[in-house]
N, C-alpha and C. Protein backbone atom coordinates (compact mmCIF):
# COMPACT_ATOMS: atom_id res chain seq x y z
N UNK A 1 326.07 365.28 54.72
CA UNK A 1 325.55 364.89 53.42
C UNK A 1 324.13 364.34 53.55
N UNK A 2 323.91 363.62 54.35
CA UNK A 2 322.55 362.81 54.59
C UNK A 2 321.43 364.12 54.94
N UNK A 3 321.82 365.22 55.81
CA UNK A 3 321.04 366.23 55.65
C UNK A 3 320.58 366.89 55.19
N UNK A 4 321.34 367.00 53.69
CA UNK A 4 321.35 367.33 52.82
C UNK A 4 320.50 367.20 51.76
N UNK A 5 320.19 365.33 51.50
CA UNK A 5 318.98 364.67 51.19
C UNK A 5 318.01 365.45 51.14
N UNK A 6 317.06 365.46 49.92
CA UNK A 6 315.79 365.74 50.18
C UNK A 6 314.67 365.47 50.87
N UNK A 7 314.03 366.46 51.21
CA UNK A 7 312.67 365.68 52.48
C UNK A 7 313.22 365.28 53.91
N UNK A 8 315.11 365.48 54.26
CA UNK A 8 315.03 364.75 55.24
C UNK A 8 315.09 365.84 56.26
N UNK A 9 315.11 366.92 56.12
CA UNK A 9 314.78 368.05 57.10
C UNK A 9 314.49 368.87 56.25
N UNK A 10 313.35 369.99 57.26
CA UNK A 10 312.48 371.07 56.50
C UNK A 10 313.09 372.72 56.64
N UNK A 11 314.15 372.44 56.64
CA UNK A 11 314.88 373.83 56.88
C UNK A 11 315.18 374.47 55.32
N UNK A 12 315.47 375.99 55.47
CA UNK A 12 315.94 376.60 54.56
C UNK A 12 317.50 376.46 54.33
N UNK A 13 317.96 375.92 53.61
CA UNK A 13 319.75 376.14 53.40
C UNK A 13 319.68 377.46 53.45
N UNK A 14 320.96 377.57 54.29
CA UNK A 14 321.73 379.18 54.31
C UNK A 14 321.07 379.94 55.33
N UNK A 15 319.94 379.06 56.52
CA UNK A 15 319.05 380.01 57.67
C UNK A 15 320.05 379.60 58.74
N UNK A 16 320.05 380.11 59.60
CA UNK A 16 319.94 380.45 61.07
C UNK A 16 320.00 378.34 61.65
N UNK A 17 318.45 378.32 61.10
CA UNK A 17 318.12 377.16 61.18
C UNK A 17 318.75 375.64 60.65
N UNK A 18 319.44 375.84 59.58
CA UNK A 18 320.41 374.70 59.17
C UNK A 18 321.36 374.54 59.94
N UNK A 19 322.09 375.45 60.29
CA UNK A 19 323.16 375.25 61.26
C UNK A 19 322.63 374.90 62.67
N UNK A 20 321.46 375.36 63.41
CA UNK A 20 321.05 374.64 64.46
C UNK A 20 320.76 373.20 64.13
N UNK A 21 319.91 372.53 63.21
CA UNK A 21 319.58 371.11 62.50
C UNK A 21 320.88 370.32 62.55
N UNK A 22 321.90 371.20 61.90
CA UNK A 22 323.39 370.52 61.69
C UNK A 22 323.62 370.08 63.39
N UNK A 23 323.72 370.94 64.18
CA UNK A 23 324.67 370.98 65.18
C UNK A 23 324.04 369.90 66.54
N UNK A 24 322.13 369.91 66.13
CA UNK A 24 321.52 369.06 67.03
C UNK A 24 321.68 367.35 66.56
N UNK A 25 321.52 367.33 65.52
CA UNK A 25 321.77 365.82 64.52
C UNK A 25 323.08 365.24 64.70
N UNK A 26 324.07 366.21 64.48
CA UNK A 26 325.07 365.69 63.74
C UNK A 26 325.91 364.35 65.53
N UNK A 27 325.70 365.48 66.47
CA UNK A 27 326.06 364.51 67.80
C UNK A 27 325.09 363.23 68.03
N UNK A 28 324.09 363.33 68.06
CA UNK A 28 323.04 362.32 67.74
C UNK A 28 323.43 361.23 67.20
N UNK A 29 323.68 361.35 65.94
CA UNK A 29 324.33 360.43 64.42
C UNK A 29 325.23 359.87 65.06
N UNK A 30 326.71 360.87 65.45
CA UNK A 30 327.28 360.33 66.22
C UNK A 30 327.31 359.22 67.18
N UNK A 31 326.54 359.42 68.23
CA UNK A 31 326.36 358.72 69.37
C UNK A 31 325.63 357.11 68.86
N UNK A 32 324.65 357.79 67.77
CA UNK A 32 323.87 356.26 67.06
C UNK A 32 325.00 355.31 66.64
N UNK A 33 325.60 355.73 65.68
CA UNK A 33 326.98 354.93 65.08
C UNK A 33 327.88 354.61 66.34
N UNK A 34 328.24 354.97 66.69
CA UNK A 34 329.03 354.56 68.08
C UNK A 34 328.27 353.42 68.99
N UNK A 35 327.24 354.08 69.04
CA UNK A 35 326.11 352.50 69.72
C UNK A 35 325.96 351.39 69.03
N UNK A 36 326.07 351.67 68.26
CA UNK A 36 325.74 350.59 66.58
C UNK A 36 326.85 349.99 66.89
N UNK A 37 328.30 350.65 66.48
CA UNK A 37 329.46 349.84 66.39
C UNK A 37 329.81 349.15 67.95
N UNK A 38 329.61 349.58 69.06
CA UNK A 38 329.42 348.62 70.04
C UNK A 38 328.77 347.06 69.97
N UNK A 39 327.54 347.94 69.85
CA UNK A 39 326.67 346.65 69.75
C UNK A 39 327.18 345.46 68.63
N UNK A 40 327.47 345.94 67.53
CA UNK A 40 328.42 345.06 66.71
C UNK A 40 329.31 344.13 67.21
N UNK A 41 329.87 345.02 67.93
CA UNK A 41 331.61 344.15 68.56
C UNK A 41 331.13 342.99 69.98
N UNK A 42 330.36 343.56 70.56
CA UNK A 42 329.75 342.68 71.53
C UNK A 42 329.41 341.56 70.55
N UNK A 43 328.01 341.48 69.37
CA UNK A 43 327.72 340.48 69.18
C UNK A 43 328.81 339.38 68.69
N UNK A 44 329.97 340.15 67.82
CA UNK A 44 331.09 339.68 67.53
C UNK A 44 331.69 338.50 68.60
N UNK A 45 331.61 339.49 69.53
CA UNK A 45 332.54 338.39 70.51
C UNK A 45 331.78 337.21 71.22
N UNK A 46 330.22 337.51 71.59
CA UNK A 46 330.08 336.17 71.57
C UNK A 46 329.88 335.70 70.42
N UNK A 47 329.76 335.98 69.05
CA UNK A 47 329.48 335.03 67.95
C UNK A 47 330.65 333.98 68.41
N UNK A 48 332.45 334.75 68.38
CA UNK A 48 333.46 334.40 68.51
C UNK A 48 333.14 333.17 69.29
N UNK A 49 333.04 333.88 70.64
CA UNK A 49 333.17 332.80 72.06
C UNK A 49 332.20 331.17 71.49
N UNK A 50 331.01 331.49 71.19
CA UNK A 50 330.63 330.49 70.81
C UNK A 50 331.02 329.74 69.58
N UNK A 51 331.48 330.06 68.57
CA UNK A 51 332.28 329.32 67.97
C UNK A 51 333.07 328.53 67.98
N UNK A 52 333.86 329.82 68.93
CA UNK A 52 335.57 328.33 69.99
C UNK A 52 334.87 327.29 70.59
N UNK A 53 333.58 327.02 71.21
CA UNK A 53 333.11 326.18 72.32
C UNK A 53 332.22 325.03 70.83
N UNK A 54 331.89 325.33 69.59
CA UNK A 54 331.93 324.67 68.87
C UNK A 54 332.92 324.13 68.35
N UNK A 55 334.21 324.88 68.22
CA UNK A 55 335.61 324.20 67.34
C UNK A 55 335.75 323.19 68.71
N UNK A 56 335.92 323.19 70.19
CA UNK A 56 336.47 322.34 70.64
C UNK A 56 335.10 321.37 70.59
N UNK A 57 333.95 321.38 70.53
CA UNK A 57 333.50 320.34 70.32
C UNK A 57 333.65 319.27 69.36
N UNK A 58 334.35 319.95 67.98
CA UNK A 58 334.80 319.28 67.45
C UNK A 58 335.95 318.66 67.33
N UNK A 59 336.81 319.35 67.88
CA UNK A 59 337.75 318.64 68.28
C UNK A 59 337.81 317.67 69.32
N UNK A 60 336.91 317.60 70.33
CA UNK A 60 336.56 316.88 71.26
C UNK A 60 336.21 314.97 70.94
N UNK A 61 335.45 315.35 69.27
CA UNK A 61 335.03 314.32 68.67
C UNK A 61 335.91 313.83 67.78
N UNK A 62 336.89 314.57 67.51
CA UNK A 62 338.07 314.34 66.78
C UNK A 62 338.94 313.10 67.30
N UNK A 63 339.55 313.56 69.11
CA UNK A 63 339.94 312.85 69.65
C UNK A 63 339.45 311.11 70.15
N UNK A 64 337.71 311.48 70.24
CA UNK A 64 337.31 310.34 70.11
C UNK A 64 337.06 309.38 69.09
N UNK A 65 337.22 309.91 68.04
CA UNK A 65 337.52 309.24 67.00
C UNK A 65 338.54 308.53 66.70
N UNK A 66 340.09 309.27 67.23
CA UNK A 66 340.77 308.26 67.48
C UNK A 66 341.21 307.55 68.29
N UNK A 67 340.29 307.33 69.42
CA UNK A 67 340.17 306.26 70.49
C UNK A 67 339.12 305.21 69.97
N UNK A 68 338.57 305.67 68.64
CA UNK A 68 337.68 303.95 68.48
C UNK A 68 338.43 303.02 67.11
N UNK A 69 339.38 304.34 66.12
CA UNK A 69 339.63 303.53 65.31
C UNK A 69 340.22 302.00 65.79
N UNK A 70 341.48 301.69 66.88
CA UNK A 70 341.65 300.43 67.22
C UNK A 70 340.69 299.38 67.52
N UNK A 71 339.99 299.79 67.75
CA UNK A 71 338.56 298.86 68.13
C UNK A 71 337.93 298.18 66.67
N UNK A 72 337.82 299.22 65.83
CA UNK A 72 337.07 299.56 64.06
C UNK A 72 338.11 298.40 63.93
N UNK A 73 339.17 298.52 64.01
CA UNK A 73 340.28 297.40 63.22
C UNK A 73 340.62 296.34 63.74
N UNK A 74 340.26 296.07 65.07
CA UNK A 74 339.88 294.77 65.38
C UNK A 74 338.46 294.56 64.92
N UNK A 75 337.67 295.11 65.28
CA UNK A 75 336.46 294.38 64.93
C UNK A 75 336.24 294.16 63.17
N UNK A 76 337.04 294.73 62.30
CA UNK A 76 336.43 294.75 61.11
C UNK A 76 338.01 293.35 60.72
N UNK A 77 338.93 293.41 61.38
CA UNK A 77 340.03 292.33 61.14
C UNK A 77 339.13 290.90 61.12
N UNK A 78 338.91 290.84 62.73
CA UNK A 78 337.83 289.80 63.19
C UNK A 78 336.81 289.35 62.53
N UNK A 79 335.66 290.00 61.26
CA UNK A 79 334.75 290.08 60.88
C UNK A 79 335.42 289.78 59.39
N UNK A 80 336.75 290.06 59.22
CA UNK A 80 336.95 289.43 58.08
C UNK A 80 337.25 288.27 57.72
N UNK A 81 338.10 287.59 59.50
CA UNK A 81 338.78 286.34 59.00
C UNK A 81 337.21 285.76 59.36
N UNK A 82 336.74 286.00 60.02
CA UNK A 82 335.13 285.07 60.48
C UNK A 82 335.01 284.86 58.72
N UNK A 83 334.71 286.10 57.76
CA UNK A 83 334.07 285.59 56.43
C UNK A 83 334.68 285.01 55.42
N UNK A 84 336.16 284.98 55.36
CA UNK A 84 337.14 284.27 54.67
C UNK A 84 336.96 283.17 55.33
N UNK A 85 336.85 282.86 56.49
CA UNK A 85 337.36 281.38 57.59
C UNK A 85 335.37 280.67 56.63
N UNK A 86 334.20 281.05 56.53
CA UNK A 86 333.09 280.97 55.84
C UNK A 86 333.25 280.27 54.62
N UNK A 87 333.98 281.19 53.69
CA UNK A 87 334.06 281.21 52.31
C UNK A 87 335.07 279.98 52.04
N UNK A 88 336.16 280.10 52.68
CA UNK A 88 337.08 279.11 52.12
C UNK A 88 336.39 277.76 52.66
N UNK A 89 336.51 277.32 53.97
CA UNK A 89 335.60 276.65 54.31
C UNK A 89 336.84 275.70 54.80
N UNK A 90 337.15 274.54 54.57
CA UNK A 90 338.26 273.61 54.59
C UNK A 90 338.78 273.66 53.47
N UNK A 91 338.95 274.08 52.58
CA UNK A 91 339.30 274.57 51.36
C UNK A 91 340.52 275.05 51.34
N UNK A 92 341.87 274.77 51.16
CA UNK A 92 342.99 275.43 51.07
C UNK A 92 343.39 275.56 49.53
N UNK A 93 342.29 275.58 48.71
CA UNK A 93 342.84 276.08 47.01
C UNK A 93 343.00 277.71 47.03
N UNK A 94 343.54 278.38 47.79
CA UNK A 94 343.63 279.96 47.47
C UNK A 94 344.66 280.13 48.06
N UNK A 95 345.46 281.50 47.61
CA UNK A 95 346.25 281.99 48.41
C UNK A 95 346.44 283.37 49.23
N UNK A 96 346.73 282.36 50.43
CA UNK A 96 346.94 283.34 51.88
C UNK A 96 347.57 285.22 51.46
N UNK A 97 348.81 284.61 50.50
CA UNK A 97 349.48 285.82 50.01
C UNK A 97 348.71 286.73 49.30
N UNK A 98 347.95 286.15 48.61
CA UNK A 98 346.92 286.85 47.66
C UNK A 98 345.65 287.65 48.84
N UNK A 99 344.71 287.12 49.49
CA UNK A 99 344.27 287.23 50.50
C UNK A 99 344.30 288.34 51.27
N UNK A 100 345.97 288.24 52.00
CA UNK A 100 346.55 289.36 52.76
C UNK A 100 347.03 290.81 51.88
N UNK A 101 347.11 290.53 50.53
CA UNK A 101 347.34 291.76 49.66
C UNK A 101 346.01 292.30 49.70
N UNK A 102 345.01 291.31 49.82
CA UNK A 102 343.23 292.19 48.95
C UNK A 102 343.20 292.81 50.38
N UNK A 103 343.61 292.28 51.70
CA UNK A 103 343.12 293.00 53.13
C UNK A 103 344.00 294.44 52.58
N UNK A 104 345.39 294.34 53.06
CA UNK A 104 346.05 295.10 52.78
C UNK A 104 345.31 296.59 52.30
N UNK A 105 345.45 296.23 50.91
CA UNK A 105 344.49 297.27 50.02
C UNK A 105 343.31 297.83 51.04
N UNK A 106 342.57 296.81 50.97
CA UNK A 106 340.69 297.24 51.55
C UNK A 106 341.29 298.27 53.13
N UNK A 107 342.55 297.94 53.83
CA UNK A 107 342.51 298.66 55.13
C UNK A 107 343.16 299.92 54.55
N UNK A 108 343.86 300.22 53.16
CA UNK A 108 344.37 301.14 52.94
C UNK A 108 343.36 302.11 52.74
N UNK A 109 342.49 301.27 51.98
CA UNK A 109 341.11 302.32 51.77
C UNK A 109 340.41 303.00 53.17
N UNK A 110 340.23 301.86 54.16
CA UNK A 110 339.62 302.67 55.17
C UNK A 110 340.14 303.61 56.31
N UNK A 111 341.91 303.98 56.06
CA UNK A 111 342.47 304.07 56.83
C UNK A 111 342.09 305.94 56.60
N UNK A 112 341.62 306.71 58.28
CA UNK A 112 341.31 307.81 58.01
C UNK A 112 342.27 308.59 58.64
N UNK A 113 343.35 308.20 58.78
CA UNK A 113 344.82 309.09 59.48
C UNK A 113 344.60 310.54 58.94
N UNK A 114 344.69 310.28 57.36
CA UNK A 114 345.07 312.05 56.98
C UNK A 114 343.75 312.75 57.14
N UNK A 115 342.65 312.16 56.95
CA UNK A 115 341.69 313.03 57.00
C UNK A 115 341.61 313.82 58.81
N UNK A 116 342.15 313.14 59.50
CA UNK A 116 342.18 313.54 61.00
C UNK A 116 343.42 314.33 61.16
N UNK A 117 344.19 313.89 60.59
CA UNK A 117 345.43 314.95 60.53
C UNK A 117 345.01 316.50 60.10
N UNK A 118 344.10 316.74 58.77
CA UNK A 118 343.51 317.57 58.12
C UNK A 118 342.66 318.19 58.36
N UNK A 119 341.77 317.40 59.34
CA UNK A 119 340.51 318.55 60.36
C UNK A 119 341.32 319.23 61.41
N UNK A 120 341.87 318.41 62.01
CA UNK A 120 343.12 319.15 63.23
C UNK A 120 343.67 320.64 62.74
N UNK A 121 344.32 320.14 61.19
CA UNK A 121 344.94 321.18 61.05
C UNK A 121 343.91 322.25 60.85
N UNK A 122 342.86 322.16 59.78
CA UNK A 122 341.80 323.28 59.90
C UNK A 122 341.39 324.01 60.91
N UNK A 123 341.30 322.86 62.38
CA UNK A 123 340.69 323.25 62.96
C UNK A 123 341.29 324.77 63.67
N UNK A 124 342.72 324.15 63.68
CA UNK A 124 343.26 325.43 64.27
C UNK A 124 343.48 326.47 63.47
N UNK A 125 343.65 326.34 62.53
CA UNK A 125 343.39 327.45 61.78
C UNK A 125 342.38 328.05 61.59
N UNK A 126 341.25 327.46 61.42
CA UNK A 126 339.78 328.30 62.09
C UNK A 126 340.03 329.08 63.20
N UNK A 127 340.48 328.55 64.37
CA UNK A 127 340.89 329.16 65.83
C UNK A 127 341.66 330.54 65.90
N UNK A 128 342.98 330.14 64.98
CA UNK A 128 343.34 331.14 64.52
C UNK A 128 343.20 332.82 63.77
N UNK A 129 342.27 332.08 62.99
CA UNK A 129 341.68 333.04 61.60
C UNK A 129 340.82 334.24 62.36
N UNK A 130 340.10 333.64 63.39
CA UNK A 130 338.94 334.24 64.41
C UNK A 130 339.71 334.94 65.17
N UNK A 131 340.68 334.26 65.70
CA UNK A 131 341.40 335.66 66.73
C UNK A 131 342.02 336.74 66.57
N UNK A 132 342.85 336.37 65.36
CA UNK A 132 343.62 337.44 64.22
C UNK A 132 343.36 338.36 63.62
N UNK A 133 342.13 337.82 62.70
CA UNK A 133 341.70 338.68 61.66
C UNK A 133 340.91 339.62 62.06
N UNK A 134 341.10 340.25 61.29
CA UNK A 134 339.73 341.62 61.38
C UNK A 134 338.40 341.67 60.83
N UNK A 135 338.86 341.03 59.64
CA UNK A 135 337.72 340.72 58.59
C UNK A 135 337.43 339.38 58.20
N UNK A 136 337.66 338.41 58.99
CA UNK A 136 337.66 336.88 58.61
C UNK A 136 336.70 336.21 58.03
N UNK A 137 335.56 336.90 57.82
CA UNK A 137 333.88 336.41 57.27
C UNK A 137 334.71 335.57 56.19
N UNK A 138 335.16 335.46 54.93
CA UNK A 138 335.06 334.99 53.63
C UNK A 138 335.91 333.72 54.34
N UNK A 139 337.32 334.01 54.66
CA UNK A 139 338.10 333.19 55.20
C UNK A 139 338.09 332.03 55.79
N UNK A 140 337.14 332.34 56.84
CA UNK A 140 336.36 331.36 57.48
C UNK A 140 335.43 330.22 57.42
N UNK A 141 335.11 331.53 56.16
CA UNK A 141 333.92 330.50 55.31
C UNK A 141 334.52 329.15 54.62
N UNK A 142 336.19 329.67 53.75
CA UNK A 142 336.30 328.65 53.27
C UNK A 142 337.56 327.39 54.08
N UNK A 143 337.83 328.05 55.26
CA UNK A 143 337.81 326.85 56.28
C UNK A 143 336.81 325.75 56.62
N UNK A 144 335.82 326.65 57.02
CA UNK A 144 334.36 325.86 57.40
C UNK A 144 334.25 324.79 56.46
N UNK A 145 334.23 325.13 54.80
CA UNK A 145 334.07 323.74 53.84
C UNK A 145 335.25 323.06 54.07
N UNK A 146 336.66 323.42 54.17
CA UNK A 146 337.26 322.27 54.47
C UNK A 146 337.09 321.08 55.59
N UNK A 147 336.43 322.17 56.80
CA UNK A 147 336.52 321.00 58.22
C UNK A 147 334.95 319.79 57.48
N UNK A 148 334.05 320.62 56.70
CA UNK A 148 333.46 319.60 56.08
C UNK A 148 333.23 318.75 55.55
N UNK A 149 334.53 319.38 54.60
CA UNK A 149 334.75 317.69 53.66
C UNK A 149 335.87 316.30 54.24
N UNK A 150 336.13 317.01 55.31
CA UNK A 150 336.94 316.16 55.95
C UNK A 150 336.54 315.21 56.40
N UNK A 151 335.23 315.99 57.48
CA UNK A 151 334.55 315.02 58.22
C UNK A 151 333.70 314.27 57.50
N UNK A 152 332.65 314.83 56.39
CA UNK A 152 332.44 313.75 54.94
C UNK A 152 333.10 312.70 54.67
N UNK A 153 334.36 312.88 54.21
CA UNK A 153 335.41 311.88 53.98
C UNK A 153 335.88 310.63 55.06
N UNK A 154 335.75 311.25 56.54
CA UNK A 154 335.83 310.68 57.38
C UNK A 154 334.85 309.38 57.81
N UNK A 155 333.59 309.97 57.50
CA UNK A 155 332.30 309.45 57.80
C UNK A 155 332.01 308.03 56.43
N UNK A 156 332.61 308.52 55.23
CA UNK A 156 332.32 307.74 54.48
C UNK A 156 333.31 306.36 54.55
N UNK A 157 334.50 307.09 54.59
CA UNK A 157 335.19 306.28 54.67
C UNK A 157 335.89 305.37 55.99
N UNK A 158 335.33 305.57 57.28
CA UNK A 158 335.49 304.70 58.91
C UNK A 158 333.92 303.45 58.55
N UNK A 159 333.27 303.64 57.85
CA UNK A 159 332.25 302.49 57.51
C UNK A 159 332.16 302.08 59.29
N UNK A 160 332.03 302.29 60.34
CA UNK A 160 331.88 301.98 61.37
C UNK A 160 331.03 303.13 62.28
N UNK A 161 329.96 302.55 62.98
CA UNK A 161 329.11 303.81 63.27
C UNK A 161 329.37 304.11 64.21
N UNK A 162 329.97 303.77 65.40
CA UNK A 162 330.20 304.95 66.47
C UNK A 162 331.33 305.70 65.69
N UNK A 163 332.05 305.89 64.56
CA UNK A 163 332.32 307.06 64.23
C UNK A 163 331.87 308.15 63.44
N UNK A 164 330.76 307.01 62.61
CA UNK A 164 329.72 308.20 61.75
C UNK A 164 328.69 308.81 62.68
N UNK A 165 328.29 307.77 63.86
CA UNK A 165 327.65 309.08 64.75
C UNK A 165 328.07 310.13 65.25
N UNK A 166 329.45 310.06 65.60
CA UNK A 166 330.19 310.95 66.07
C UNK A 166 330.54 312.40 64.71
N UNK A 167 330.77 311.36 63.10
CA UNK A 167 330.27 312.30 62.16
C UNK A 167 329.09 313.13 61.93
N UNK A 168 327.77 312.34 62.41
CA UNK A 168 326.56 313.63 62.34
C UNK A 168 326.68 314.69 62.90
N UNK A 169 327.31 314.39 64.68
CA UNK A 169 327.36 315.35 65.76
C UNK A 169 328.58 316.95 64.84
N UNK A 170 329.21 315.92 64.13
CA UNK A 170 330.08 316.80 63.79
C UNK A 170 329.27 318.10 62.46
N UNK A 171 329.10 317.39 61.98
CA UNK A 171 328.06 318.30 60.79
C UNK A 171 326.93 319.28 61.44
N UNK A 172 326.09 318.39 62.31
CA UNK A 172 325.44 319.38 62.98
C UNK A 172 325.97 320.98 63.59
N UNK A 173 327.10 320.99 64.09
CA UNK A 173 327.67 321.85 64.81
C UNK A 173 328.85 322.76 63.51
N UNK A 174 329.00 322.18 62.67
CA UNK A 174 329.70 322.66 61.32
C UNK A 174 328.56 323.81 60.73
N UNK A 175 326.87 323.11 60.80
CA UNK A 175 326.34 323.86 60.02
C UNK A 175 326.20 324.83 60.98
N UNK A 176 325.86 324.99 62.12
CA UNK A 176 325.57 326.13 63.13
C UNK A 176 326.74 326.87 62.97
N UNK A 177 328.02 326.60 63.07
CA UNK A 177 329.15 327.59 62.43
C UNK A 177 328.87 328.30 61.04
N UNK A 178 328.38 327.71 60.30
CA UNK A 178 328.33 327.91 58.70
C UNK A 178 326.93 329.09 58.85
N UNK A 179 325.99 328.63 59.64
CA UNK A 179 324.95 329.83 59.44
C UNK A 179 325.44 331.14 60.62
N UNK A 180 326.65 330.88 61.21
CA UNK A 180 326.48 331.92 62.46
C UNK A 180 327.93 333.11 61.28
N UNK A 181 328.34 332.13 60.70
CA UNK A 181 329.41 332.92 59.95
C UNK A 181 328.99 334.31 58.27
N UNK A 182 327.24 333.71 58.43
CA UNK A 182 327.03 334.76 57.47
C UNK A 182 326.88 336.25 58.49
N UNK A 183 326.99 336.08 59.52
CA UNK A 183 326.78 337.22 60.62
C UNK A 183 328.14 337.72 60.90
N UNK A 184 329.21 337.24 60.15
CA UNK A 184 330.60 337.92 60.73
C UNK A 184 331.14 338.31 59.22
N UNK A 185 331.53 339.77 59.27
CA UNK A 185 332.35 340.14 57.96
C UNK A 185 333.48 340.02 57.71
């Protein structure tokens, strides 16, 4: 069909000569597409390979994340009775019960269990999606925003910075997934 095209060869239809044009091209074409689709699958697989060596980086930071929350909750426990032990002063007009409900609450807020539960799970399913699929480009994509908003969520809500640093590292390497994934269909 492409030979067919106008202007794209100067032969007469119906000579001698079309059928030689046909028969020199058409293996050619061949061999191009075949090189093409190689070269495809190669870049594929390291896109792949490097991806996995990004997912475990993030997972890498995952784990360290939860080797500092105990630390986050002593130090932010510690930092609270220091500012209550401040505020009240010698002062025993308040109550303890009351007090331990407002902590209560405030640690419920900062507590990032599910969001770590929830990148985990993405993560492997990213892992997954990549090895499986055939066509995972879209799929992937909308993994990728989940492991994002996780770690968002994560970052906002650990208010403690060796885990939001550990959140930049994480975004950084999210977006290098996110731009390497417009290259996979």
């Amino acid at each position: 069909n492409l030979l067919k095209l106008p202007e794209i060869t100067t032969v007469i239809q119906g000579t001698h000569d079309e059928i030689r044009v046909e028969q020199r091209l058409l293996p050619l074409f061949e061999q191009a597409c075949e090189a093409f689709k190689l070269s495809r699958e190669k870049e594929g697989s390291r896109l792949s390979e490097d991806m996995f060596n990004r997912l475990n980086k993030l997972d890498q930071n995952r784990i360290e994340i939860l080797t500092l929350i105990p630390r986050r909750q002593q130090e932010y426990l510690a930092k609270t009775q220091n500012r209550i032990a401040e505020l009240v002063g010698e002062s025993q007009s308040f109550s303890i019960d009351r007090v331990a409900t407002e902590l209560g609450i405030m640690a419920e807020k900062m507590d990032v269990t599910e969001e770590l539960v929830r990148l985990d799970s993405h993560l492997n399913l990213f892992k997954e999606t990549l090895q499986q699929s055939k066509s995972p480009g879209k799929k992937l994509g909308f993994i990728q925003q989940e492991i994002l908003r996780e770690v968002n969520t994560l970052g906002t809500k650990s208010q403690y910075s060796d885990i939001i640093h550990r959140c930049v590292e994480m975004k950084e390497e999210i977006e290098i997934i996110r731009e390497q994934l417009m290259n996979i269909e």
